[in-house]
N, C-alpha and C. Protein backbone atom coordinates (compact mmCIF):
# COMPACT_ATOMS: atom_id res chain seq x y z
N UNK A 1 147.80 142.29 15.05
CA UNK A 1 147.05 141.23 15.72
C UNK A 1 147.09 139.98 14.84
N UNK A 2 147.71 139.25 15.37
CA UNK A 2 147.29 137.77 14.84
C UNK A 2 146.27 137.20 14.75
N UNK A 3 145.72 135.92 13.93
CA UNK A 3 144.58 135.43 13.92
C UNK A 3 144.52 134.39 15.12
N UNK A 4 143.36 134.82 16.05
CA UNK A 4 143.42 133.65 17.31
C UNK A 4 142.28 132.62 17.15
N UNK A 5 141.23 132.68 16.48
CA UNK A 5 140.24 131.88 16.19
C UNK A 5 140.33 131.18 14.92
N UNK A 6 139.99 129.94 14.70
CA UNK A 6 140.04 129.57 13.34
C UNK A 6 138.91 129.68 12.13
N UNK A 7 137.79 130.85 13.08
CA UNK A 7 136.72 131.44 12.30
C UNK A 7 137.32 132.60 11.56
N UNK A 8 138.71 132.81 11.89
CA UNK A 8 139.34 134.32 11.52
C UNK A 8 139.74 133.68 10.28
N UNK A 9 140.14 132.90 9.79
CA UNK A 9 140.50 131.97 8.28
C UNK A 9 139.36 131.87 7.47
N UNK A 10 138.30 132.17 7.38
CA UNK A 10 137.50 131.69 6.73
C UNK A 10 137.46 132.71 5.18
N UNK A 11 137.77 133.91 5.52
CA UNK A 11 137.92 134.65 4.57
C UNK A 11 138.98 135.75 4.89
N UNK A 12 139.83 135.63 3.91
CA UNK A 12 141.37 136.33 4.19
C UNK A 12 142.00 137.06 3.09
N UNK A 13 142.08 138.81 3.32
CA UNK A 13 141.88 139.38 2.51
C UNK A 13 143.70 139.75 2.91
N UNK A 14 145.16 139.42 1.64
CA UNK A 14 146.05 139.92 1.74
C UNK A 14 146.04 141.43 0.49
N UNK A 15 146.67 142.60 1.35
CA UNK A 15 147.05 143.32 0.44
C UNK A 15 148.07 144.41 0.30
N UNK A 16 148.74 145.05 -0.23
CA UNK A 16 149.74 146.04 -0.30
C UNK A 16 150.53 146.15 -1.52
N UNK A 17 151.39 146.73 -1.48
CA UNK A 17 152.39 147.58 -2.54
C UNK A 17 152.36 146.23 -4.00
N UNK A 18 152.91 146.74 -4.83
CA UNK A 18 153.49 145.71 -5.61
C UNK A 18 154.79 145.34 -4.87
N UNK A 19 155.11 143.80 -5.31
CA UNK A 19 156.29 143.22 -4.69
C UNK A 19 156.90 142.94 -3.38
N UNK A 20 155.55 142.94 -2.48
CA UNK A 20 155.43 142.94 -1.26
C UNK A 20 155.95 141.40 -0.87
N UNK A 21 155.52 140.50 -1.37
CA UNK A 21 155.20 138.95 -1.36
C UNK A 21 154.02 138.49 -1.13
N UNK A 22 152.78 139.34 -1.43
CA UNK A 22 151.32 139.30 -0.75
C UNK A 22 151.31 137.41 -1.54
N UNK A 23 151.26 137.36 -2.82
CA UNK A 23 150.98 136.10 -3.55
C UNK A 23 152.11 134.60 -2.40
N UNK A 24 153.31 135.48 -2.75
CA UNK A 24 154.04 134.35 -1.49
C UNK A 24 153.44 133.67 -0.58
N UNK A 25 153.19 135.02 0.40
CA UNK A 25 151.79 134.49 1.82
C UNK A 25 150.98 133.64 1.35
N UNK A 26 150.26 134.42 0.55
CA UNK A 26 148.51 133.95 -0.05
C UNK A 26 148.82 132.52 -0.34
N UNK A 27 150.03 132.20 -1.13
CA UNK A 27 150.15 130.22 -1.08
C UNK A 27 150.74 130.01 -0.09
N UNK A 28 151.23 130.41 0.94
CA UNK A 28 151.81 129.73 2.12
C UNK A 28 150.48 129.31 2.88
N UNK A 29 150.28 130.37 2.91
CA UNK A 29 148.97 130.07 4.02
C UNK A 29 147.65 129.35 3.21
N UNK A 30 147.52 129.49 1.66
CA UNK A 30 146.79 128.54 1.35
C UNK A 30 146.68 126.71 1.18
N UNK A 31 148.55 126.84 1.38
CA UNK A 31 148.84 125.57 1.90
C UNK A 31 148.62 124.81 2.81
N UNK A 32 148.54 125.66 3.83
CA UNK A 32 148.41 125.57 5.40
C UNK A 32 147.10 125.02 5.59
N UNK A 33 145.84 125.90 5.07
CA UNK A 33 144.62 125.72 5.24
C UNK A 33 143.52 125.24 4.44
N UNK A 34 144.18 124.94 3.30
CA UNK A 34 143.69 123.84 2.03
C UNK A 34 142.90 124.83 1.44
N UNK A 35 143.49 126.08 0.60
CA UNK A 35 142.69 127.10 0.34
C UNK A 35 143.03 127.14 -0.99
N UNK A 36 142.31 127.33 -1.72
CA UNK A 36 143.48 128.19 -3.37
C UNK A 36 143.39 129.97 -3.39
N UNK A 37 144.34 130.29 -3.82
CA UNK A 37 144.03 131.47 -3.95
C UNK A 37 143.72 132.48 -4.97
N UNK A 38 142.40 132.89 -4.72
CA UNK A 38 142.33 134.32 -5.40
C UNK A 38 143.01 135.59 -5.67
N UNK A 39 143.74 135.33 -6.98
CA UNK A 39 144.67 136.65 -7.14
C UNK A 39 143.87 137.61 -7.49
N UNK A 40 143.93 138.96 -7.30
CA UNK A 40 143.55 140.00 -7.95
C UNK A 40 143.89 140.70 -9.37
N UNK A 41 144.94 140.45 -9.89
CA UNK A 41 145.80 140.13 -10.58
C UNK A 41 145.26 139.47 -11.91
N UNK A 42 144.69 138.14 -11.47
CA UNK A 42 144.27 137.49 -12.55
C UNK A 42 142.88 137.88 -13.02
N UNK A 43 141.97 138.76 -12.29
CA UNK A 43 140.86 138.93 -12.47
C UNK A 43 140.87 140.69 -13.07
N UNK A 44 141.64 140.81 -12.77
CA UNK A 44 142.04 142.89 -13.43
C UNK A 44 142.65 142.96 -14.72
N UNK A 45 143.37 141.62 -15.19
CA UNK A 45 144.05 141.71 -16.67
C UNK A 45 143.59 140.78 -17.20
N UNK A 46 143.20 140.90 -18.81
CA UNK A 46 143.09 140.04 -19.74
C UNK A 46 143.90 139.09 -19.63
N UNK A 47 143.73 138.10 -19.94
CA UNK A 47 144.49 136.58 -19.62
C UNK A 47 145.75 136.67 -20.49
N UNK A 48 146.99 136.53 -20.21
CA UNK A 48 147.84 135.93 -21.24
C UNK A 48 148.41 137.98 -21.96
N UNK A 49 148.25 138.94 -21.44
CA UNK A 49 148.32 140.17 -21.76
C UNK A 49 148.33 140.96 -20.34
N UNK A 50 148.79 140.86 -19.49
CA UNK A 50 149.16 141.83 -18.03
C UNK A 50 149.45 142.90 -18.68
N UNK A 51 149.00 143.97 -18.08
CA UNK A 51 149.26 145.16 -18.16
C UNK A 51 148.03 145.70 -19.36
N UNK A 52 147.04 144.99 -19.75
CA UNK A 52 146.05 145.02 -20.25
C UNK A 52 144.80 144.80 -19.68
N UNK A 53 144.48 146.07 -19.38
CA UNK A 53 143.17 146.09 -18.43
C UNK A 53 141.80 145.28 -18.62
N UNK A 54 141.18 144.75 -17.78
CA UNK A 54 139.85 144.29 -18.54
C UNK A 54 138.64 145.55 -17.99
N UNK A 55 137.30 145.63 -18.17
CA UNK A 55 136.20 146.47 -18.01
C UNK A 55 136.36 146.25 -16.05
N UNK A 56 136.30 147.52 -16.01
CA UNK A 56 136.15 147.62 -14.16
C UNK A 56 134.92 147.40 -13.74
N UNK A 57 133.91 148.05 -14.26
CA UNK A 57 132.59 146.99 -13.93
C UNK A 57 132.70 145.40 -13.48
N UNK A 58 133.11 145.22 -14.62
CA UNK A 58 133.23 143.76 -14.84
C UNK A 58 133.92 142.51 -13.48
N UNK A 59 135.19 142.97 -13.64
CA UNK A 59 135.94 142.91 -12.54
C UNK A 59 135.17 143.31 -11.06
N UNK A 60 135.15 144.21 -10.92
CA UNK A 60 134.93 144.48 -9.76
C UNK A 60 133.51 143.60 -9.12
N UNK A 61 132.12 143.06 -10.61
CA UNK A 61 131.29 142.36 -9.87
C UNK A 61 131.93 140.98 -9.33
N UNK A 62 132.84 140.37 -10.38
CA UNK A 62 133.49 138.99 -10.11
C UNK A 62 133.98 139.04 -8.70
N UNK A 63 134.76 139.96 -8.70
CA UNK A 63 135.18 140.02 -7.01
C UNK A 63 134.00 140.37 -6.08
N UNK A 64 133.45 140.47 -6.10
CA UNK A 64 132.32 140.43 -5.25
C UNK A 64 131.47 139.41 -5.45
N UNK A 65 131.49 138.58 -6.81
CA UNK A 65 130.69 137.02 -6.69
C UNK A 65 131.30 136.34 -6.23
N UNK A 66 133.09 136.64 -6.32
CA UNK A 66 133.93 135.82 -5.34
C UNK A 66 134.01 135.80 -4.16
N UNK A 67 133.29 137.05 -3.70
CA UNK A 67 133.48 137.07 -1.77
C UNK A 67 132.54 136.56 -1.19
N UNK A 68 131.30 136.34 -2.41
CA UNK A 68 130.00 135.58 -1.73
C UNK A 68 130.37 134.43 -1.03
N UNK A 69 131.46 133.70 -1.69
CA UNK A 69 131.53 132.07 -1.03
C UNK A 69 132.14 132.18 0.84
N UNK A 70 131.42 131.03 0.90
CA UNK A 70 131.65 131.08 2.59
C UNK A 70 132.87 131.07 2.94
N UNK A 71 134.07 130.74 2.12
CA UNK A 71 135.47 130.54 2.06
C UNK A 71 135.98 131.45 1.21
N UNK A 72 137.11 131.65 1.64
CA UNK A 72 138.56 132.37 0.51
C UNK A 72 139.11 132.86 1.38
N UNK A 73 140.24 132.97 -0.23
CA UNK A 73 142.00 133.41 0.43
C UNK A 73 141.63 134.56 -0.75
N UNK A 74 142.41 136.00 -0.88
CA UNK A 74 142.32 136.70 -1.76
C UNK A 74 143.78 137.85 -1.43
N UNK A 75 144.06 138.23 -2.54
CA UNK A 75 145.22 138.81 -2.29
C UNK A 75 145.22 139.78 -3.77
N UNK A 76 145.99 141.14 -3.23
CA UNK A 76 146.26 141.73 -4.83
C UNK A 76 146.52 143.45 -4.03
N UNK A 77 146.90 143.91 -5.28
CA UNK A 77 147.25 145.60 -4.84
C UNK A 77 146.14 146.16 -4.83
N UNK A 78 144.57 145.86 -5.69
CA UNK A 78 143.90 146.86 -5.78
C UNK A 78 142.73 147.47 -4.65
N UNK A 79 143.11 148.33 -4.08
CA UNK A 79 141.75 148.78 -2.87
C UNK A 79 140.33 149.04 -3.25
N UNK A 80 140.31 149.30 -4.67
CA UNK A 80 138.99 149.60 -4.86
C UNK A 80 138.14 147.90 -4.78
N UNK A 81 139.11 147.14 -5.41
CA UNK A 81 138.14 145.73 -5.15
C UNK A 81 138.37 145.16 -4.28
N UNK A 82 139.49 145.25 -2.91
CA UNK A 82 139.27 145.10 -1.70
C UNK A 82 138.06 145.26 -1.35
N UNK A 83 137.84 147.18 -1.36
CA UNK A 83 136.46 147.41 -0.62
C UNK A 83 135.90 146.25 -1.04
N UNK A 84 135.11 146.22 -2.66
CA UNK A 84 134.11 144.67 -2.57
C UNK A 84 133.96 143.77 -1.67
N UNK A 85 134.74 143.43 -1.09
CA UNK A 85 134.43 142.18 0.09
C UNK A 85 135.06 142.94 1.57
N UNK A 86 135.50 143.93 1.58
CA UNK A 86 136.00 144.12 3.23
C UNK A 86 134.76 143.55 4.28
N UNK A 87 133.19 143.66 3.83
CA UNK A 87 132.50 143.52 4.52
C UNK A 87 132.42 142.19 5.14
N UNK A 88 132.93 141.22 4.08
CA UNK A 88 132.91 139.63 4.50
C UNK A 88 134.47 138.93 4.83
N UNK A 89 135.32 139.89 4.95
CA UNK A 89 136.50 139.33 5.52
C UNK A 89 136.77 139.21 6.94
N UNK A 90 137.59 137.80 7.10
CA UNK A 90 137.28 137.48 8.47
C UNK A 90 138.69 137.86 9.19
N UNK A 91 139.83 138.09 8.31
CA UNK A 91 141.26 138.28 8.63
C UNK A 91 142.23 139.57 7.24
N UNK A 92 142.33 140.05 7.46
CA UNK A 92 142.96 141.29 7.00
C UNK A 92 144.48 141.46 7.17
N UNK A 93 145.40 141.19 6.34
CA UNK A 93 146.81 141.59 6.32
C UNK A 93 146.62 142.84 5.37
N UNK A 94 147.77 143.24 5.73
CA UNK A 94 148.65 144.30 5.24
C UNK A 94 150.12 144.26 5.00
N UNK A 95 150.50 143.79 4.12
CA UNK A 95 152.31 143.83 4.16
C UNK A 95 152.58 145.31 3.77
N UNK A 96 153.55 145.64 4.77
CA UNK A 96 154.10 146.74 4.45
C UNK A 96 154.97 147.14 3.94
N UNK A 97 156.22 146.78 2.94
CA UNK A 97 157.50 146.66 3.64
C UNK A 97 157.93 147.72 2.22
N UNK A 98 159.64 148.02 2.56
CA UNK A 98 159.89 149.10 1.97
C UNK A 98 160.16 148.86 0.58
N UNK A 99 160.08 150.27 -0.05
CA UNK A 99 159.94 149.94 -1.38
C UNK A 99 160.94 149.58 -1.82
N UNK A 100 162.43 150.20 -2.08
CA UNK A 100 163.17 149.35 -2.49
C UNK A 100 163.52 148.10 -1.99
N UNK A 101 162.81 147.17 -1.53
CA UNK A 101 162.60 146.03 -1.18
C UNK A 101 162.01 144.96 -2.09
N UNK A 102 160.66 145.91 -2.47
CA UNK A 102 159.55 145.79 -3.49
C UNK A 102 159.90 145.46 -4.62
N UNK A 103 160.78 146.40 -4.44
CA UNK A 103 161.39 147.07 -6.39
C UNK A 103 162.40 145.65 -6.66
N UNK A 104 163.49 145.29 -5.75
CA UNK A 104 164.25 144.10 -5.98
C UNK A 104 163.21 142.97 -5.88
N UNK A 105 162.12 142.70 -5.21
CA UNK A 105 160.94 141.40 -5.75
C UNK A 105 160.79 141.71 -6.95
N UNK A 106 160.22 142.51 -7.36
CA UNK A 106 159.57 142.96 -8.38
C UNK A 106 160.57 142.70 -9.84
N UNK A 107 161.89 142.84 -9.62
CA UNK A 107 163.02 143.05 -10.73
C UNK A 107 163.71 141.09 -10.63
N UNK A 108 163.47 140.76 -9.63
CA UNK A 108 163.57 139.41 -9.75
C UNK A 108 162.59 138.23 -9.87
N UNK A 109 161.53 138.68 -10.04
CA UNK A 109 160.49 137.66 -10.89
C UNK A 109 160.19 138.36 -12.07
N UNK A 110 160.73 139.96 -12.22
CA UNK A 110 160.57 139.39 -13.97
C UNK A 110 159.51 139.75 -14.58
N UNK A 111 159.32 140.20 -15.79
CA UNK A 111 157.63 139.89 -16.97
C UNK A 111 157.22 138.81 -16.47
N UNK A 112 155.83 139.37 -16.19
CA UNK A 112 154.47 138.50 -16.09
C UNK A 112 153.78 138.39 -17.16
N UNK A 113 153.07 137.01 -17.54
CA UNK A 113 151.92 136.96 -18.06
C UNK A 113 151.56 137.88 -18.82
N UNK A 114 152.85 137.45 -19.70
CA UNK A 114 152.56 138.31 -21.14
C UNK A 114 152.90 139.82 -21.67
N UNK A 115 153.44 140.09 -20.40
CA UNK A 115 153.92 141.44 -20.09
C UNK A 115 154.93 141.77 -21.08
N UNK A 116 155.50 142.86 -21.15
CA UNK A 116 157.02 143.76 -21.47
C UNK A 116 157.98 144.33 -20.95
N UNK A 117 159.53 144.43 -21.14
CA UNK A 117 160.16 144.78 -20.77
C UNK A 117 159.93 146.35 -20.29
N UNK A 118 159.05 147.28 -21.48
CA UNK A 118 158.64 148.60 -20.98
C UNK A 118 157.68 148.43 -19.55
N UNK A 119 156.69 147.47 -19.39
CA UNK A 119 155.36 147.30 -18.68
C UNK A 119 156.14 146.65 -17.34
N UNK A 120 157.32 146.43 -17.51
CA UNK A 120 158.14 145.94 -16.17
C UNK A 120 158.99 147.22 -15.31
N UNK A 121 159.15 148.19 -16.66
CA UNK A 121 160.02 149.18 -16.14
C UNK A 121 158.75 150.16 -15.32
N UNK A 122 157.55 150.48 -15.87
CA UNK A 122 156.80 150.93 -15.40
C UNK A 122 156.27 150.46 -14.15
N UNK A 123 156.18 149.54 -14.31
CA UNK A 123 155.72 148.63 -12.69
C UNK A 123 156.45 149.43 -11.57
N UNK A 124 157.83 149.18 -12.22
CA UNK A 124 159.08 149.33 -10.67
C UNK A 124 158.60 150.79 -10.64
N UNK A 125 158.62 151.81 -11.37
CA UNK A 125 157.99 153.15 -11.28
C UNK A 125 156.87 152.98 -10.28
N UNK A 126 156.20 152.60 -10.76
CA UNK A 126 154.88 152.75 -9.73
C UNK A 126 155.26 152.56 -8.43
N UNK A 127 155.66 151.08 -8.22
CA UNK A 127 155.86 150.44 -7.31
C UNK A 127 156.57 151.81 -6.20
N UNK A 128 157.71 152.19 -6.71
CA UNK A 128 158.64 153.32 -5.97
C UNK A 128 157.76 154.46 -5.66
N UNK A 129 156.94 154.70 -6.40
CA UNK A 129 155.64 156.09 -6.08
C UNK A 129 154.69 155.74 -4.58
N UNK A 130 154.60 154.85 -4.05
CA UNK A 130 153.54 154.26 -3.58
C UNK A 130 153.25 154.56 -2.03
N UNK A 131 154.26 155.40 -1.47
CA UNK A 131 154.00 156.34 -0.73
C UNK A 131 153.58 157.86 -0.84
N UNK A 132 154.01 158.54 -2.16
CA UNK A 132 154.09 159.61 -2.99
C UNK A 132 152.54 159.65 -3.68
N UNK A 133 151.86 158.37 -4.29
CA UNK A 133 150.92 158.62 -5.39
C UNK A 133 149.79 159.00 -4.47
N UNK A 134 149.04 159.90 -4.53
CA UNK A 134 147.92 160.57 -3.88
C UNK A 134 146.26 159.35 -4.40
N UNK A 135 145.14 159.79 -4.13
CA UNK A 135 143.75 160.27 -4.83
C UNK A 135 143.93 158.81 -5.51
N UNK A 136 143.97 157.40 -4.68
CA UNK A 136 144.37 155.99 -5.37
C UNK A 136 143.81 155.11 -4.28
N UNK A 137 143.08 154.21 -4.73
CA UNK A 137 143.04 153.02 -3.87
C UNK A 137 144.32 152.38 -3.99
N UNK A 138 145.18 152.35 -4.53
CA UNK A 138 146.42 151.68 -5.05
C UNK A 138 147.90 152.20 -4.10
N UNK A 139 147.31 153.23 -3.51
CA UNK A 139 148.76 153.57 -2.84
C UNK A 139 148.70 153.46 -1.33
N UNK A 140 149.89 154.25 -1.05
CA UNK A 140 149.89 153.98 1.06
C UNK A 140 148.37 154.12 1.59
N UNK A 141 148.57 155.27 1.47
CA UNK A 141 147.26 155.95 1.69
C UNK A 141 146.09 155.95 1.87
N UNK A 142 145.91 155.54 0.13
CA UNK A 142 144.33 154.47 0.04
C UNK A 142 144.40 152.90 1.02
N UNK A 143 145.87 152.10 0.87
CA UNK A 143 145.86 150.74 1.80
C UNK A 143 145.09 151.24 3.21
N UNK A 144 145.92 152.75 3.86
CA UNK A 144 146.04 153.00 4.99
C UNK A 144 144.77 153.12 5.19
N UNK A 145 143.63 153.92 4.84
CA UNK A 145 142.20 153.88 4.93
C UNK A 145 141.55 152.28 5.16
N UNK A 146 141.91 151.97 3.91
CA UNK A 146 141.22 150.23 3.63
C UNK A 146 141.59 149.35 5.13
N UNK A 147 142.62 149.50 5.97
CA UNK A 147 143.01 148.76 6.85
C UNK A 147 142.29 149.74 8.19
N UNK A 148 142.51 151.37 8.62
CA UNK A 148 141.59 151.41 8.89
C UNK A 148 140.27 151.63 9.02
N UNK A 149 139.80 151.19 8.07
CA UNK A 149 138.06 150.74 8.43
C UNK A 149 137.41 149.71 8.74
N UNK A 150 138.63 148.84 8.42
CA UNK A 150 138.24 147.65 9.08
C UNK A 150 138.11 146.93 10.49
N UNK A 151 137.30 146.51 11.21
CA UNK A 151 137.48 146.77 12.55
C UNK A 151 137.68 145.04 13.50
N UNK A 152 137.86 143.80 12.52
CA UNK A 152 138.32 142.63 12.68
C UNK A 152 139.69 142.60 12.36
N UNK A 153 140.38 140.95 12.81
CA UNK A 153 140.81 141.12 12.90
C UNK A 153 142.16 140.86 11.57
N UNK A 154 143.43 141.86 12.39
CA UNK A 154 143.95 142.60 11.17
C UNK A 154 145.21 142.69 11.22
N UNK A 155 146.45 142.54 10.69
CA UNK A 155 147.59 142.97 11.15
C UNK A 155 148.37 143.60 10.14
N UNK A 156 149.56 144.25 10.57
CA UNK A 156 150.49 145.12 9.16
C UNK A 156 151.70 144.14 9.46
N UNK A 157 152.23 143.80 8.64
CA UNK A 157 153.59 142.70 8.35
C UNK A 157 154.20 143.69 8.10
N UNK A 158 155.76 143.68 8.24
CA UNK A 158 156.65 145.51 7.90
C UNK A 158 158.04 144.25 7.41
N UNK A 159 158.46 143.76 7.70
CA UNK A 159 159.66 142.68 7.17
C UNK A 159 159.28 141.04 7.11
N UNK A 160 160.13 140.33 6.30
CA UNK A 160 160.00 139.24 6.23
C UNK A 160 159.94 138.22 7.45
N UNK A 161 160.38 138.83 8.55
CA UNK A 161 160.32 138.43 9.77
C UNK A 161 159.00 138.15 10.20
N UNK A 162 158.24 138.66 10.31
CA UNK A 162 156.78 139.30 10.78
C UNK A 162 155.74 138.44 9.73
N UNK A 163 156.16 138.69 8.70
CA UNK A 163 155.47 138.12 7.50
C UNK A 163 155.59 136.17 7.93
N UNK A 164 157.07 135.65 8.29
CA UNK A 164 156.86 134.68 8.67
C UNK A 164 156.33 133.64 9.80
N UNK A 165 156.39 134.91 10.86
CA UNK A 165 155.44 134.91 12.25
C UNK A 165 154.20 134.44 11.62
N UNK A 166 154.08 135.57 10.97
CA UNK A 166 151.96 135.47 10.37
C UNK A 166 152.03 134.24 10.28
N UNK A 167 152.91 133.65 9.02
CA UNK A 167 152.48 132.12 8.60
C UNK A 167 152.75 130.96 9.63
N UNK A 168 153.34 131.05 10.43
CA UNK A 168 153.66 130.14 11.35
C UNK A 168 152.29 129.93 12.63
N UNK A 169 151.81 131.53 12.62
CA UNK A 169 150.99 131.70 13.67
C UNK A 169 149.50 130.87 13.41
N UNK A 170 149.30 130.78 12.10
CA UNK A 170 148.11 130.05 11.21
C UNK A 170 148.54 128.49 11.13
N UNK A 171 149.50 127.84 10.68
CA UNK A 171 150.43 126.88 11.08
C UNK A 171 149.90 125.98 12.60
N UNK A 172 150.33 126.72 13.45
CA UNK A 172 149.94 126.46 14.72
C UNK A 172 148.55 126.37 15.24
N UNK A 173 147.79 127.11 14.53
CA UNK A 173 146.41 127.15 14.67
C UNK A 173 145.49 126.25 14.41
N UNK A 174 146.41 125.80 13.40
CA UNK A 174 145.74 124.67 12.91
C UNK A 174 146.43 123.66 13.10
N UNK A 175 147.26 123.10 13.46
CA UNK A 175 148.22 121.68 14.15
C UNK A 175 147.21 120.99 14.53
């Protein structure tokens, strides 16, 4: 389902696999709608050290002081701090798309933010598990729950095709 109201923008929760293009979207469409976006990403790792966890408490209240605002764009792999705001999201993606798909995003942007060549090889690991990894907010599975419980509105993107529909369809919405 596409977004047909422009009350459906007000809070927009992207999420899925690593190397999906969720961050791609999240600035396309924050372009679109004069939004910045909330990575998940930046709020789960110590600054300047990815792959270095910060306190999950911690994290997880920020994302939820972040969903207080009457606005946002938010995007990231993790479901457990999804839940935090599913309650106040007004639009729900899901990119789906296949993993070795993922794995070539993922191998062509490279170390992040401080990252390692080991902490890159591990990524693509994960990344490839992510139908396979069980007992995770982080995998199919856990997404597949998180999307359905949500009962606004919501859609699954599966190729870049679809993914560019989405952005065009918000585009238009707002013309």
């Amino acid at each position: 389902m596409r977004p047909t109201q422009p009350e459906h923008l007000q809070r927009i929760l992207i999420f899925g696999n690593g190397g999906t293009g969720k961050t791609r979207l999240a600035r396309e469409i924050g372009a679109i709608i004069g939004r910045s976006v909330i990575h998940l990403d930046d709020l789960r790792w110590l600054p300047g050290h990815y792959g270095i966890a910060r306190d999950n408490k911690l994290v997880f209240d920020e994302v939820v002081e972040a969903g207080r605002a009457e606005t946002w764009l938010m995007e990231g792999v993790y479901g457990w701090l999804a839940s935090a705001v599913l309650g106040r999201v007004t639009a729900l993606i899901w990119i789906d798309l296949p993993e070795e798909e993922c794995i070539a995003n993922v191998r062509a942007r490279g170390i992040q933010g401080g990252g390692s060549e080991a902490g890159l090889l591990e990524l693509i690991e994960w990344v490839r598990d992510y139908r396979r990894r069980e007992n995770s907010s982080t995998c199919y599975a856990g997404h597949a729950k998180l999307f359905e419980a949500y009962a606004g509105s919501k859609a699954i993107l599966r190729n870049r095709a679809e993914i560019s529909e989405y952005a065009q369809s918000i585009r238009a919405m707002t013309a």
